[in-house]
N, C-alpha and C. Protein backbone atom coordinates (compact mmCIF):
# COMPACT_ATOMS: atom_id res chain seq x y z
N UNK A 1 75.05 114.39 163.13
CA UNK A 1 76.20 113.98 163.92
C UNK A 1 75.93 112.72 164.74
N UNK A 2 74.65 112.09 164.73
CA UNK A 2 74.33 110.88 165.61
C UNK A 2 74.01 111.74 167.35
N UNK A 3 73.95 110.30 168.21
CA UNK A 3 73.45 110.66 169.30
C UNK A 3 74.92 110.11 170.13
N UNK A 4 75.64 111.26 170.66
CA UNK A 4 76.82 111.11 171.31
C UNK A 4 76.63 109.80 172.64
N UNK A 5 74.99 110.08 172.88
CA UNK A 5 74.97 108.84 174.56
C UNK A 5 74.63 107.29 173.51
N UNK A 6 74.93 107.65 172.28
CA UNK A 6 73.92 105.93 171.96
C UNK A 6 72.99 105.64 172.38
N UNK A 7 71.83 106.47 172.60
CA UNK A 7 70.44 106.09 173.12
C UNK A 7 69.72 105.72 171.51
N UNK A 8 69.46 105.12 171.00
CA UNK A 8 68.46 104.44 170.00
C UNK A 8 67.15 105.52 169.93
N UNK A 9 66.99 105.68 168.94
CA UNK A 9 65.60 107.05 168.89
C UNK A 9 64.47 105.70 168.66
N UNK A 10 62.97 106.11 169.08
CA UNK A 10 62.30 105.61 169.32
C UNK A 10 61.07 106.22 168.23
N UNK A 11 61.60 106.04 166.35
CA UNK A 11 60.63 106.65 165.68
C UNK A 11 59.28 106.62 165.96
N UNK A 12 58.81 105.74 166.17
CA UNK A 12 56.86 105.47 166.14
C UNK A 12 56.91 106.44 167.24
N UNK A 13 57.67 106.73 168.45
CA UNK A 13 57.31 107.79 169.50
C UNK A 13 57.44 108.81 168.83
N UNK A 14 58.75 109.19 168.26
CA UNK A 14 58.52 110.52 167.45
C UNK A 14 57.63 111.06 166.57
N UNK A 15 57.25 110.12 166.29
CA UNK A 15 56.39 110.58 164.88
C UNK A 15 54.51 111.13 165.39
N UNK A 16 54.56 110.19 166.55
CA UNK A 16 53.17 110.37 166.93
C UNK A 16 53.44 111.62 167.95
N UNK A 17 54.77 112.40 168.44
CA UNK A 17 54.62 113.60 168.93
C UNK A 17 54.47 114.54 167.64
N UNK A 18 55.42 114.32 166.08
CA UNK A 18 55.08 115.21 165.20
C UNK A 18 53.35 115.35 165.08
N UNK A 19 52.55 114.32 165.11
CA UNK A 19 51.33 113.72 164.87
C UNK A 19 50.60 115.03 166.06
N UNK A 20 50.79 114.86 167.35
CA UNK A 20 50.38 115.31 168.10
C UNK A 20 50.49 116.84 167.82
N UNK A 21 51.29 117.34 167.78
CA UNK A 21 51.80 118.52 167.19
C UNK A 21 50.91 119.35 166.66
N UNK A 22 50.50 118.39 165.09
CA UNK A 22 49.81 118.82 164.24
C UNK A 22 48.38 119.11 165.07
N UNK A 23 48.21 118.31 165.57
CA UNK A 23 46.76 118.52 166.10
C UNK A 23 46.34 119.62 166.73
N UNK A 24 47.12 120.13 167.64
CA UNK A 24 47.45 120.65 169.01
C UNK A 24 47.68 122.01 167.81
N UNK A 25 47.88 122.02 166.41
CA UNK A 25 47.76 123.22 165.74
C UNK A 25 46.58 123.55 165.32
N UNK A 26 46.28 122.64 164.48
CA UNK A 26 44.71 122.48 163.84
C UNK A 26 43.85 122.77 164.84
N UNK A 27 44.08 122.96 166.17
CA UNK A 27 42.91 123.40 166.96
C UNK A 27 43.08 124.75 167.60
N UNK A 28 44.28 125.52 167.11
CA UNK A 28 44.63 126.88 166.96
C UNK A 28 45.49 127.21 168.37
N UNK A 29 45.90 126.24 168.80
CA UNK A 29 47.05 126.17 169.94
C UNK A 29 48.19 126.98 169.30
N UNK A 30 48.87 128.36 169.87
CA UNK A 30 50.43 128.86 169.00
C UNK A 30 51.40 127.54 169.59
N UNK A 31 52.67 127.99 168.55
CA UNK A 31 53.26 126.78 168.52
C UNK A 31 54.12 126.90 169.51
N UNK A 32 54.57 127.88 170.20
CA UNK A 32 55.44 128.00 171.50
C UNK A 32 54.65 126.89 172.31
N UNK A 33 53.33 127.07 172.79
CA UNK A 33 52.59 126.48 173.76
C UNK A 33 52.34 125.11 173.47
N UNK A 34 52.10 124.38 172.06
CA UNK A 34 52.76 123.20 171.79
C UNK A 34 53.97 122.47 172.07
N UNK A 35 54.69 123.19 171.63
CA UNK A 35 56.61 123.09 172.19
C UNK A 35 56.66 122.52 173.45
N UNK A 36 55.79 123.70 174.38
CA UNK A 36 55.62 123.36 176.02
C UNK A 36 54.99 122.24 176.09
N UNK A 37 53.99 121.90 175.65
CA UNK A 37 52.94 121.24 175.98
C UNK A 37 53.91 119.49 175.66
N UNK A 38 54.45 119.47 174.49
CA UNK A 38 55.25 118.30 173.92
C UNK A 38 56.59 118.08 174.69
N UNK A 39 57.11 119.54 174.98
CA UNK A 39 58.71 119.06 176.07
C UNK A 39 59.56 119.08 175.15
N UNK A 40 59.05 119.92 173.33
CA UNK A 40 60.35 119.87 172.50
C UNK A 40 60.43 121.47 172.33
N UNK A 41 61.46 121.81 171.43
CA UNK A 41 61.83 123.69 171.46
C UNK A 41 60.91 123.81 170.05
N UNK A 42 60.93 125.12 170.69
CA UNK A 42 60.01 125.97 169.18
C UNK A 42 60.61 125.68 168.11
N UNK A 43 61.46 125.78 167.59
CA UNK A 43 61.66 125.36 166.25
C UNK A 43 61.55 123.74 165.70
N UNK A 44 61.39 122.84 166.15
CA UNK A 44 60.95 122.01 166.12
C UNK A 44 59.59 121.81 165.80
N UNK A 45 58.78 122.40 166.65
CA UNK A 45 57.21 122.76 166.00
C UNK A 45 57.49 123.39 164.84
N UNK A 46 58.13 124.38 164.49
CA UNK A 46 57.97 125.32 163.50
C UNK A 46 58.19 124.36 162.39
N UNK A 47 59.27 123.84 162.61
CA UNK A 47 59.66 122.83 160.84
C UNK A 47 58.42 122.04 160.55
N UNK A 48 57.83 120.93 162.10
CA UNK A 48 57.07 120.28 161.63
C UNK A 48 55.75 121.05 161.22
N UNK A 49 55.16 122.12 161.67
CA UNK A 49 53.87 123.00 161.02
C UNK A 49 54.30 123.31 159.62
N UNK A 50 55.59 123.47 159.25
CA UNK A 50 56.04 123.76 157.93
C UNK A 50 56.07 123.23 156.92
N UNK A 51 56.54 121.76 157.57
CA UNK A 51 56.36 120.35 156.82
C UNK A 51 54.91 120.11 156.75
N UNK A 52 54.05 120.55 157.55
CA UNK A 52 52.51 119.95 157.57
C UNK A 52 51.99 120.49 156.50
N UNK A 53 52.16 122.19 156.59
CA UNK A 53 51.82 122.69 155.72
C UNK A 53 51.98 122.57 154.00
N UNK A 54 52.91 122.40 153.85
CA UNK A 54 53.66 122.42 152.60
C UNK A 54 53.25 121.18 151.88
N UNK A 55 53.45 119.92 152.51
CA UNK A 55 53.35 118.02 152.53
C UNK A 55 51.69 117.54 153.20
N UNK A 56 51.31 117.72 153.26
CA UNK A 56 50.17 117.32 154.29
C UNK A 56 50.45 116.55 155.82
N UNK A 57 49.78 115.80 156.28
CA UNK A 57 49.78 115.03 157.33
C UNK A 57 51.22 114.07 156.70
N UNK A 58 51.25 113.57 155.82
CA UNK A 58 51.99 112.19 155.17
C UNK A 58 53.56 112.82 154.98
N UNK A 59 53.76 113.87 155.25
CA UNK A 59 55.31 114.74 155.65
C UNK A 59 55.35 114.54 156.79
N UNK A 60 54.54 114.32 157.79
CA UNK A 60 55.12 114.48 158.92
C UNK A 60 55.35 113.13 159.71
N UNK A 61 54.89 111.97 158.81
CA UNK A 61 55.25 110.63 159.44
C UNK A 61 56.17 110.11 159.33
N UNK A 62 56.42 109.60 160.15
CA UNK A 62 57.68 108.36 160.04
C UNK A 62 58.11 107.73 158.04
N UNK A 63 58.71 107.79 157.49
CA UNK A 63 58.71 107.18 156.36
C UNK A 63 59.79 106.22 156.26
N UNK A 64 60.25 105.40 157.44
CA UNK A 64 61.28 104.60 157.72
C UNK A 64 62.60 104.40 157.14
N UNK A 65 62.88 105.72 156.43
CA UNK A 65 64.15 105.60 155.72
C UNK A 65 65.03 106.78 156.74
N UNK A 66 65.97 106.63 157.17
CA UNK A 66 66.98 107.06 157.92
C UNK A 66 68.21 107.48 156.89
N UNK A 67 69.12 108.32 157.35
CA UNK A 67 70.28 108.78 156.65
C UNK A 67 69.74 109.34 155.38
N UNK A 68 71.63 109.25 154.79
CA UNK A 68 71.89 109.47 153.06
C UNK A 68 70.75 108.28 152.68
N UNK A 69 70.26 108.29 151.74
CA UNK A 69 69.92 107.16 150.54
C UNK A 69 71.27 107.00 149.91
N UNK A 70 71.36 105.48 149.33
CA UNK A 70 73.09 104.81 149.38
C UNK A 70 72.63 105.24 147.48
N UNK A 71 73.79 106.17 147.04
CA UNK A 71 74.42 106.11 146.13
C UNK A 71 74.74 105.44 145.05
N UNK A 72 74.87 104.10 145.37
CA UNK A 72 75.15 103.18 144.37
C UNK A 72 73.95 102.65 144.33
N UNK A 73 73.62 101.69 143.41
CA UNK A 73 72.76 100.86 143.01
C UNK A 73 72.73 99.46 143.50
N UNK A 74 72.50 98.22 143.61
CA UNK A 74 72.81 96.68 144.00
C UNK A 74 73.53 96.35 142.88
N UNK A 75 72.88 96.77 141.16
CA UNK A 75 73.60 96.26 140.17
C UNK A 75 75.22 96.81 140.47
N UNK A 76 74.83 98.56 140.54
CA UNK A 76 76.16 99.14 140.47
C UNK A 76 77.58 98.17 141.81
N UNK A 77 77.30 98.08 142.72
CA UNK A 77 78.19 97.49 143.55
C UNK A 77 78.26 96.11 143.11
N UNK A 78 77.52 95.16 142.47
CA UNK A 78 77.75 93.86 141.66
C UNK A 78 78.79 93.92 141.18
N UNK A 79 78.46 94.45 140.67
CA UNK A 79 79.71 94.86 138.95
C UNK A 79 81.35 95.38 139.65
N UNK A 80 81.52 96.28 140.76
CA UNK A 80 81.98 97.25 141.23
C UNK A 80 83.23 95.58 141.95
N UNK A 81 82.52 95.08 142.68
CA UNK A 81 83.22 93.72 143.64
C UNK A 81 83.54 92.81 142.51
N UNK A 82 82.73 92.45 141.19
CA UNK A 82 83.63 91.39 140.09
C UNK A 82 84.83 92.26 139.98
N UNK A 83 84.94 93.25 139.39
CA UNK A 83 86.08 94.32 139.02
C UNK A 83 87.14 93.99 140.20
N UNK A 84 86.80 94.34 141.08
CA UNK A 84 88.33 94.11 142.70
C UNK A 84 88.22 92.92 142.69
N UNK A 85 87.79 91.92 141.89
CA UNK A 85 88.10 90.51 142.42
C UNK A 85 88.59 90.08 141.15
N UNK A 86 89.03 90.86 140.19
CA UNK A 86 89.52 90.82 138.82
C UNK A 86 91.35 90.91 139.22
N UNK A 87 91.13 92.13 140.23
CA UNK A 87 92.59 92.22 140.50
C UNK A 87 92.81 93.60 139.99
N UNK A 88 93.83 94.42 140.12
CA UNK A 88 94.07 95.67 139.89
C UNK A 88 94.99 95.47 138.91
N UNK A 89 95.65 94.94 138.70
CA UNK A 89 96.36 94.58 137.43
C UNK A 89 95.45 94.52 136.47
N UNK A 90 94.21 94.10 136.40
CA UNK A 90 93.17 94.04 135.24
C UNK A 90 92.80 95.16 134.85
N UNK A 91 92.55 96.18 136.20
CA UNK A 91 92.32 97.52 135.67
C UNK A 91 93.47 98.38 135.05
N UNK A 92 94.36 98.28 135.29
CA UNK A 92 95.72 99.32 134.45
C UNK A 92 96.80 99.72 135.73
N UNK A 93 96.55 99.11 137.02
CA UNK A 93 97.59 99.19 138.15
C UNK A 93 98.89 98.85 137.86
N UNK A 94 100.09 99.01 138.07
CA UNK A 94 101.25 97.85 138.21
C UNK A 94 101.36 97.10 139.08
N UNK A 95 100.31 96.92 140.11
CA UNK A 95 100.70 95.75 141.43
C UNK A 95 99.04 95.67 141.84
N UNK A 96 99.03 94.43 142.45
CA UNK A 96 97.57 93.85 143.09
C UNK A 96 97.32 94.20 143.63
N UNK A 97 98.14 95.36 144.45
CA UNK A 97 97.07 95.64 145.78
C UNK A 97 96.07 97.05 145.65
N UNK A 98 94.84 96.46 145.73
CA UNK A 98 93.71 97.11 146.50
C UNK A 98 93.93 98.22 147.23
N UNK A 99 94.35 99.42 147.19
CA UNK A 99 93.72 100.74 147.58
C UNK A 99 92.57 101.35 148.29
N UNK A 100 92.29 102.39 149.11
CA UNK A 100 90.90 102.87 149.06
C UNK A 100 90.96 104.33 147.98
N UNK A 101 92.30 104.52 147.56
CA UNK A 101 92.23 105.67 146.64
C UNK A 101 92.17 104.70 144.85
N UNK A 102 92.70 103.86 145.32
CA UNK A 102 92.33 103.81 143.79
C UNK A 102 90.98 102.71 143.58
N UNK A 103 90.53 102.09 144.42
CA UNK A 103 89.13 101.12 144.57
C UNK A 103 88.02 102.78 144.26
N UNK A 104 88.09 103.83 145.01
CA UNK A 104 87.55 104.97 144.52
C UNK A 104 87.63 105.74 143.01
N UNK A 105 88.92 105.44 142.54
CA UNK A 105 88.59 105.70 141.28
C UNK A 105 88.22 104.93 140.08
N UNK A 106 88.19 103.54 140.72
CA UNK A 106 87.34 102.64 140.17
C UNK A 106 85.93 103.08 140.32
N UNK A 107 85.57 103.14 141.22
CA UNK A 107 83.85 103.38 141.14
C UNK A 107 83.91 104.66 140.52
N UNK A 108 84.34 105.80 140.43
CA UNK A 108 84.04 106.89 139.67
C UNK A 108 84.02 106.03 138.04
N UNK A 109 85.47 105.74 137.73
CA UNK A 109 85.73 105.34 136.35
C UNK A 109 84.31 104.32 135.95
N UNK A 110 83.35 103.66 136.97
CA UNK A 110 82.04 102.32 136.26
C UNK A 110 81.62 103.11 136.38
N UNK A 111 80.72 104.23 137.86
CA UNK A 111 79.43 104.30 138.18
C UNK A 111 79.21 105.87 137.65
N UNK A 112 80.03 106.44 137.75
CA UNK A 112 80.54 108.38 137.46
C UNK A 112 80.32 109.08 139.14
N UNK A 113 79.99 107.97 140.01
CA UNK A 113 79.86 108.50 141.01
C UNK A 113 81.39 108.83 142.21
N UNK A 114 81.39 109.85 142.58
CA UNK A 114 82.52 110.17 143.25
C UNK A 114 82.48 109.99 144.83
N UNK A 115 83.43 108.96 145.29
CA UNK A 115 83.36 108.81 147.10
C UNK A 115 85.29 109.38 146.72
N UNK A 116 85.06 109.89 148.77
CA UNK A 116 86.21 110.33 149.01
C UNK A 116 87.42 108.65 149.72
N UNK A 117 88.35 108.88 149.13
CA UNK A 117 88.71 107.59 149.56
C UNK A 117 88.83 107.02 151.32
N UNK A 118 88.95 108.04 151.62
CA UNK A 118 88.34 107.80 153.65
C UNK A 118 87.02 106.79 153.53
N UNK A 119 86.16 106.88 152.55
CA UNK A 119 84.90 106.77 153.08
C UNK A 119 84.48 105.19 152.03
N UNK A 120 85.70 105.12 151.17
CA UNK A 120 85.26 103.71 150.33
C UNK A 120 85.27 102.62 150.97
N UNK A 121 86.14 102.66 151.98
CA UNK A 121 86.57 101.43 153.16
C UNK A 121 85.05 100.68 153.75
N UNK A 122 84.22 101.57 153.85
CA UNK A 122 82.68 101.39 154.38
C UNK A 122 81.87 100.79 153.22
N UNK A 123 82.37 101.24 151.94
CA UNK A 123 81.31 100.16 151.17
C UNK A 123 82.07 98.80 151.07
N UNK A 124 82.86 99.23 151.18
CA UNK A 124 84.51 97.59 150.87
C UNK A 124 83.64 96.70 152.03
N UNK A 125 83.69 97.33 153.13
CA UNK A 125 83.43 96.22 154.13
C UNK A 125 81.57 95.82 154.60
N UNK A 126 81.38 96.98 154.54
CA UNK A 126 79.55 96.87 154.72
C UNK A 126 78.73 96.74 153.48
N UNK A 127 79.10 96.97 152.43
CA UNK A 127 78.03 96.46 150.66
C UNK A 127 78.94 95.71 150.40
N UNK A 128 80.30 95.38 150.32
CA UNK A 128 80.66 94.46 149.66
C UNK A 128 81.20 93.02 150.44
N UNK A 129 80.90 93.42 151.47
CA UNK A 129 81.57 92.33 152.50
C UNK A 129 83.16 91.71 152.21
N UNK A 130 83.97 93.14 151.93
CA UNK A 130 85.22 92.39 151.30
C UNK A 130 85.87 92.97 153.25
N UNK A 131 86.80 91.77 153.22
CA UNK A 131 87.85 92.46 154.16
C UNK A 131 89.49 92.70 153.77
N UNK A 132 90.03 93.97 154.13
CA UNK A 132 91.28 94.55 154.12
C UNK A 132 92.30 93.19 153.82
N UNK A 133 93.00 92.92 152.85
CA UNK A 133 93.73 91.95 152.94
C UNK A 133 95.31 92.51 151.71
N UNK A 134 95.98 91.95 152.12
CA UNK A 134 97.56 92.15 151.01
C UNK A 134 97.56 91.24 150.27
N UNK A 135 98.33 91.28 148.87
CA UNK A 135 98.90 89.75 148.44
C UNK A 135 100.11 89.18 148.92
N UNK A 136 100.22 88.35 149.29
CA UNK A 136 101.55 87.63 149.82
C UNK A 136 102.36 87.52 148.61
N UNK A 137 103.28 88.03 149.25
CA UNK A 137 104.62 88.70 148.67
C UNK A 137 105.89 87.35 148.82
N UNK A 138 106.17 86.60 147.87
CA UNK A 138 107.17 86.01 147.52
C UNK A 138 108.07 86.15 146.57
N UNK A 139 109.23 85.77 146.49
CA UNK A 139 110.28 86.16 146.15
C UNK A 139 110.33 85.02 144.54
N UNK A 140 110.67 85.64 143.64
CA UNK A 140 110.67 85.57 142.12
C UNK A 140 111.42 83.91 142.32
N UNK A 141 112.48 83.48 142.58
CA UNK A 141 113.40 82.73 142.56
C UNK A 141 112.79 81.58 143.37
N UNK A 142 111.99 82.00 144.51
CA UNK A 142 111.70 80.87 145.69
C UNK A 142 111.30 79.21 144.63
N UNK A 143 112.25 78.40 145.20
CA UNK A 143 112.15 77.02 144.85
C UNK A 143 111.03 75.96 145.52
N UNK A 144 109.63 75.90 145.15
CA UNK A 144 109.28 75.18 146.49
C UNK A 144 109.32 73.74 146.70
N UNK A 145 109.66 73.06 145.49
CA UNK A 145 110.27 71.87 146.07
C UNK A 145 111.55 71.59 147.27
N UNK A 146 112.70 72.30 146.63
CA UNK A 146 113.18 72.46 147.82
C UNK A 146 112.98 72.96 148.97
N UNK A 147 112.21 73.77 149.18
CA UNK A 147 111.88 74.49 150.30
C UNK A 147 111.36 73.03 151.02
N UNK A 148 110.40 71.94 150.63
CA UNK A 148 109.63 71.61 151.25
C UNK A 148 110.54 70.26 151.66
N UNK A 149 111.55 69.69 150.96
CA UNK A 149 112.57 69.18 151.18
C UNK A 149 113.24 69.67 152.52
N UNK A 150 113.79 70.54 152.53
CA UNK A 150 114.66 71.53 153.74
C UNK A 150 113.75 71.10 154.86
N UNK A 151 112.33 71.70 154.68
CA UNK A 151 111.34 71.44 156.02
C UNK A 151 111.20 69.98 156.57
N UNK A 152 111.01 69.33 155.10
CA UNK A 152 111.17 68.15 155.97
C UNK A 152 112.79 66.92 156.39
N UNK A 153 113.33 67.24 155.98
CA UNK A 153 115.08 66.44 156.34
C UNK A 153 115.79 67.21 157.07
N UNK A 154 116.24 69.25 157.10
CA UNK A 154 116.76 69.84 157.34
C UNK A 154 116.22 70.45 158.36
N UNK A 155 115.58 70.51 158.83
CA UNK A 155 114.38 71.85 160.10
C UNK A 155 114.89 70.55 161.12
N UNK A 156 114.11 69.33 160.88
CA UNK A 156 114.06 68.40 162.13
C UNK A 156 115.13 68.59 163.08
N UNK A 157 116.19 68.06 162.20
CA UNK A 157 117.62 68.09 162.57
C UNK A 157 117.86 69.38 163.46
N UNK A 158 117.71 71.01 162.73
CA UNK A 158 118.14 71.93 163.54
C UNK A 158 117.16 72.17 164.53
N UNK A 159 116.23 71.72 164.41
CA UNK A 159 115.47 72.15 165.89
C UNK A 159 115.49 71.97 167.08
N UNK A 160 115.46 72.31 168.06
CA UNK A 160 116.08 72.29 169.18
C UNK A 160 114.97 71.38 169.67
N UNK A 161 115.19 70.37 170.50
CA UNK A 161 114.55 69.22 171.05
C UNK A 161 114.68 68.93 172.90
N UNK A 162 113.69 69.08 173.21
CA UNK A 162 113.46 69.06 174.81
C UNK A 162 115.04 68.14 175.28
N UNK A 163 115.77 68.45 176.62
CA UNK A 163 116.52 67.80 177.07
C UNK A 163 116.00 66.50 178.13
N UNK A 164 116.61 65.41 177.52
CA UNK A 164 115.63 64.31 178.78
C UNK A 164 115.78 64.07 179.96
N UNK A 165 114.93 64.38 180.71
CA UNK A 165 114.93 64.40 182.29
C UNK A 165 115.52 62.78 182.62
N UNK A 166 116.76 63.12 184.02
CA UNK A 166 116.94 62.12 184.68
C UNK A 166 116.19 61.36 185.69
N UNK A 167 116.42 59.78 185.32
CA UNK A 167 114.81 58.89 186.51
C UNK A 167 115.63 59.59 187.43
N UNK A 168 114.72 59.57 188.32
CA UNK A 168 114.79 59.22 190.06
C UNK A 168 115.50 58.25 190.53
């Protein structure tokens, strides 16, 4: 669930209390009185004596990887961002716009891997560095020569123009 105060954990400290731990066993200390001795709860000792046991010393260190391990691959999200920059019309959509439900069943349909579409928004913006955007929506008929005509002979004219102050 994370750390509700945002205090930053301080692994190399943690790891050298798991470290300590171990020791404070190996010299036939019970693990309640470790617990005490460290300022953490018994079960905490218990996992890490468990982990010691089971893994050696090299379970109970720091191994600097945090969280999930990410799912996709570097190739797999390569491939994944040409595809949305292909356009959704390329894939079998009737309209351009980008989804997080259907950008998700894109990555199922390349990788076979399944995200919930709540949660695709996070690779969109943090692995793929794409940001949330629409296609601009114009109208079938729009003329833009004339348009740009109008702006420039027709706008001037209707625009409303400061009234000029009388001298003194």
């Amino acid at each position: 669930m994370g750390n509700p105060a945002g205090v930053k954990r301080d692994f190399p400290k943690m790891e050298k209390r798991r470290l300590a731990a171990v020791k404070l066993y190996e010299k036939g200390i019970s693990q309640s009185n470790i617990a005490r001795e460290l300022g953490v709860c018994k079960q905490a000792v218990s996992q890490w004596i468990a982990k010691y046991k089971s893994g050696g010393i090299e379970s109970v260190k720091w191994n600097k990887k945090i969280g999930q391990s990410k799912r996709l691959t570097p190739d797999q999200l390569l491939s994944i961002k040409k595809a949305i920059l292909e356009g959704a019309v390329a894939h079998g959509w009737h309209t351009d716009l980008w989804t997080t439900p259907r950008v998700a069943v894109l990555i199922e349909k390349m990788t076979g891997v399944k995200y919930h579409p709540g949660h695709v928004w996070r690779i969109l913006t943090e692995d793929l560095n794409l940001s949330p955007q629409r296609p601009i929506r114009k109208a079938l008929e729009r003329d833009e020569k004339k348009i740009k005509q109008w702006r420039k002979y027709k706008w001037p004219a209707l625009k409303k123009k400061p009234k000029k102050r009388k001298k003194p």
